[in-house]
Protein backbone atom coordinates (compact mmCIF):
# COMPACT_ATOMS: atom_id res chain seq x y z
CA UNK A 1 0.00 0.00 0.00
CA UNK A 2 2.85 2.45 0.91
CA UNK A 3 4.48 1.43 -2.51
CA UNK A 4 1.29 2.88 -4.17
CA UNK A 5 0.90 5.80 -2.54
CA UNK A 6 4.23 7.04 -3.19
CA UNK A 7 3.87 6.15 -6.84
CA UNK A 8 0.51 8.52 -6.53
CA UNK A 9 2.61 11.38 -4.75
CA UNK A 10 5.65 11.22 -7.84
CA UNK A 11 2.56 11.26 -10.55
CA UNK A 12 1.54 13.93 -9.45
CA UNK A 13 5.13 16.09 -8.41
CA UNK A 14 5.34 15.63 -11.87
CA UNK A 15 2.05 17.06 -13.26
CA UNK A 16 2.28 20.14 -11.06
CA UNK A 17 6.11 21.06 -12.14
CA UNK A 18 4.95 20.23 -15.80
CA UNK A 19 2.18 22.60 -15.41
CA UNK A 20 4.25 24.91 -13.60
CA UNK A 21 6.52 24.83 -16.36
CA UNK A 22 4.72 25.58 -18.72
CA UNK A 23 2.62 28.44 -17.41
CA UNK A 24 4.96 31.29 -17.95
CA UNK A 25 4.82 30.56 -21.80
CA UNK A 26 1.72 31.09 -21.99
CA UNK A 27 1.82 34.21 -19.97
CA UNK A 28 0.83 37.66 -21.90
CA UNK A 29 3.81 40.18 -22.34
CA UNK A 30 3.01 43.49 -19.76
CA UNK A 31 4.92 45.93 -22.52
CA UNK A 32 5.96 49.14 -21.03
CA UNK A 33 4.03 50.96 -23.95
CA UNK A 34 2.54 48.93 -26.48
CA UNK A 35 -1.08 47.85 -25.99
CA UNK A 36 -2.20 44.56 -25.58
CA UNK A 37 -3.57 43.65 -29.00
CA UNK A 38 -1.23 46.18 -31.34
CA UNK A 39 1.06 46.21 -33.16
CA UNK A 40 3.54 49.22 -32.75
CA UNK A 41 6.81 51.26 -34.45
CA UNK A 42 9.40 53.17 -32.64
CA UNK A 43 11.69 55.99 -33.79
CA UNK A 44 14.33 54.12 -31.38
CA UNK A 45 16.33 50.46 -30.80
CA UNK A 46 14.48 48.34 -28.74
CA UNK A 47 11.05 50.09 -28.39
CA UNK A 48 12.32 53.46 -27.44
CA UNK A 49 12.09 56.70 -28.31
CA UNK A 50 8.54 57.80 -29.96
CA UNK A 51 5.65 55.39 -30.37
CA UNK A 52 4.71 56.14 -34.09
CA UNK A 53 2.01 53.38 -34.64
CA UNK A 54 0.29 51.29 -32.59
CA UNK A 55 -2.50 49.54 -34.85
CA UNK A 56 -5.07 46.79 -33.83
CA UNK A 57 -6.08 46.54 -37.33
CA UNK A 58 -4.51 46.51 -40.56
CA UNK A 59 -2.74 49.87 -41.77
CA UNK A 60 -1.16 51.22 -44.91
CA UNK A 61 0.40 54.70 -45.20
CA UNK A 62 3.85 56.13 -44.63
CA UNK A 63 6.11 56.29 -41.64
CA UNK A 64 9.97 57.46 -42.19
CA UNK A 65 13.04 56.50 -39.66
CA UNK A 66 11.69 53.72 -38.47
CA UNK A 67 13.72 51.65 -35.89
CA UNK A 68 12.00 49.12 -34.04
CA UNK A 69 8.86 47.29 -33.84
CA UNK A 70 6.98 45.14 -31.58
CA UNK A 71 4.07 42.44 -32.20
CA UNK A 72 1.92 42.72 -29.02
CA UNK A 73 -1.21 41.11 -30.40
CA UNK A 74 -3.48 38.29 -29.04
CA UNK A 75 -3.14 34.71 -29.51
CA UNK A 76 -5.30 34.11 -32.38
CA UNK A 77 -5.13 31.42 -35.03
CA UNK A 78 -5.49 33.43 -38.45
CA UNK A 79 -4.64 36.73 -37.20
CA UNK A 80 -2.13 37.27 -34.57
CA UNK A 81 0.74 37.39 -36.90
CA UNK A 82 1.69 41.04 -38.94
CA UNK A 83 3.07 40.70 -42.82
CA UNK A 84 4.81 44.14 -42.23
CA UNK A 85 5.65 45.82 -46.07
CA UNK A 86 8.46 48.35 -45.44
CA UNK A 87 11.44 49.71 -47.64
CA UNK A 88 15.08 49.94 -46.78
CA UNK A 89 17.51 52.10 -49.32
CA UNK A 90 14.93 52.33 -51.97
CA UNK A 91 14.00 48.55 -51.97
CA UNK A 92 10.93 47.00 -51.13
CA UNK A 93 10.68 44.01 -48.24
CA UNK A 94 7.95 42.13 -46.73
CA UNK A 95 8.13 40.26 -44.03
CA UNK A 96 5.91 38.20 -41.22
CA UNK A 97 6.24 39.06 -37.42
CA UNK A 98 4.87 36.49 -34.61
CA UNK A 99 2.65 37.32 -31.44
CA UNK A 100 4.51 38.18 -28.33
CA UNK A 101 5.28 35.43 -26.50
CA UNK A 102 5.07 33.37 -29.57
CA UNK A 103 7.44 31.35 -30.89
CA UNK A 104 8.73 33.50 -33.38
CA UNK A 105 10.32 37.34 -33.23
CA UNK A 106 8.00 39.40 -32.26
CA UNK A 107 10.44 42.49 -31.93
CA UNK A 108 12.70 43.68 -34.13
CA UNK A 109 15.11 46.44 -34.29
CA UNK A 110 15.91 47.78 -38.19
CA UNK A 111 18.45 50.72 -39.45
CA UNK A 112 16.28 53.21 -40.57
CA UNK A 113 13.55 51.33 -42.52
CA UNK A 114 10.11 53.34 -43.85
CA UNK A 115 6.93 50.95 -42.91
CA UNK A 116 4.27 50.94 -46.08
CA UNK A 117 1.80 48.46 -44.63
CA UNK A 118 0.72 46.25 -41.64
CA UNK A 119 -1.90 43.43 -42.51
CA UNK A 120 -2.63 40.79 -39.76
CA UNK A 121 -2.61 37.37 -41.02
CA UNK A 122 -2.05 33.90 -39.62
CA UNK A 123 0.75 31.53 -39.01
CA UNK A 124 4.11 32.32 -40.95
């Protein structure tokens, strides 16, 4: 009976350091000044200096000197990704950001790119 009991106890040690495990990945990002649910540019490295967009939707336009940028948006299966269009030296990019805390980057810092568009879309 003791054998069993201990066997119980182990089972579940194990369950409640796997769950504790894997809680903080699942945890939402608490960013200093991007909303929950945007998806922002800086005029600085590293989410600094001004906050030029923050957009829950998608966005097309024109914003110069950009030099970071930071996916805060929801888990959500067919839109918590951003295909960000931007140009660097005259010549056009596109690329796909992930969620924060995805598994992906979610922020990046650039040199001095110009953002063009930001359409939320699913997995990259």
């Amino acid at each position: 009976m003791r054998r069993r009991s201990v066997g119980i106890l182990a089972a579940a040690g194990a369950l409640t350091a796997s769950v504790a495990v894997s809680a903080p990945a699942s945890a939402e990002v608490n960013h200093r000044t991007c909303p929950k649910g945007a998806f922002c540019v800086y005029s600085g490295n590293w989410e600094q200096g001004r906050l030029l967009l923050a957009t829950q939707g998608n966005w097309s336009g024109t914003i110069f000197n950009v030099q970071s940028t930071f996916n805060n948006g929801y888990p959500d299966p067919g839109a918590d990704h951003v295909q960000l269009d931007y140009e660097a030296s005259g010549i056009s990019y596109s690329t796909c950001i992930h969620y924060a805390p995805g598994s992906g980057q979610y922020e990046h810092n650039w040199a001095d790119i110009t953002v063009k568009s930001v359409t939320w879309r699913g997995e990259c």
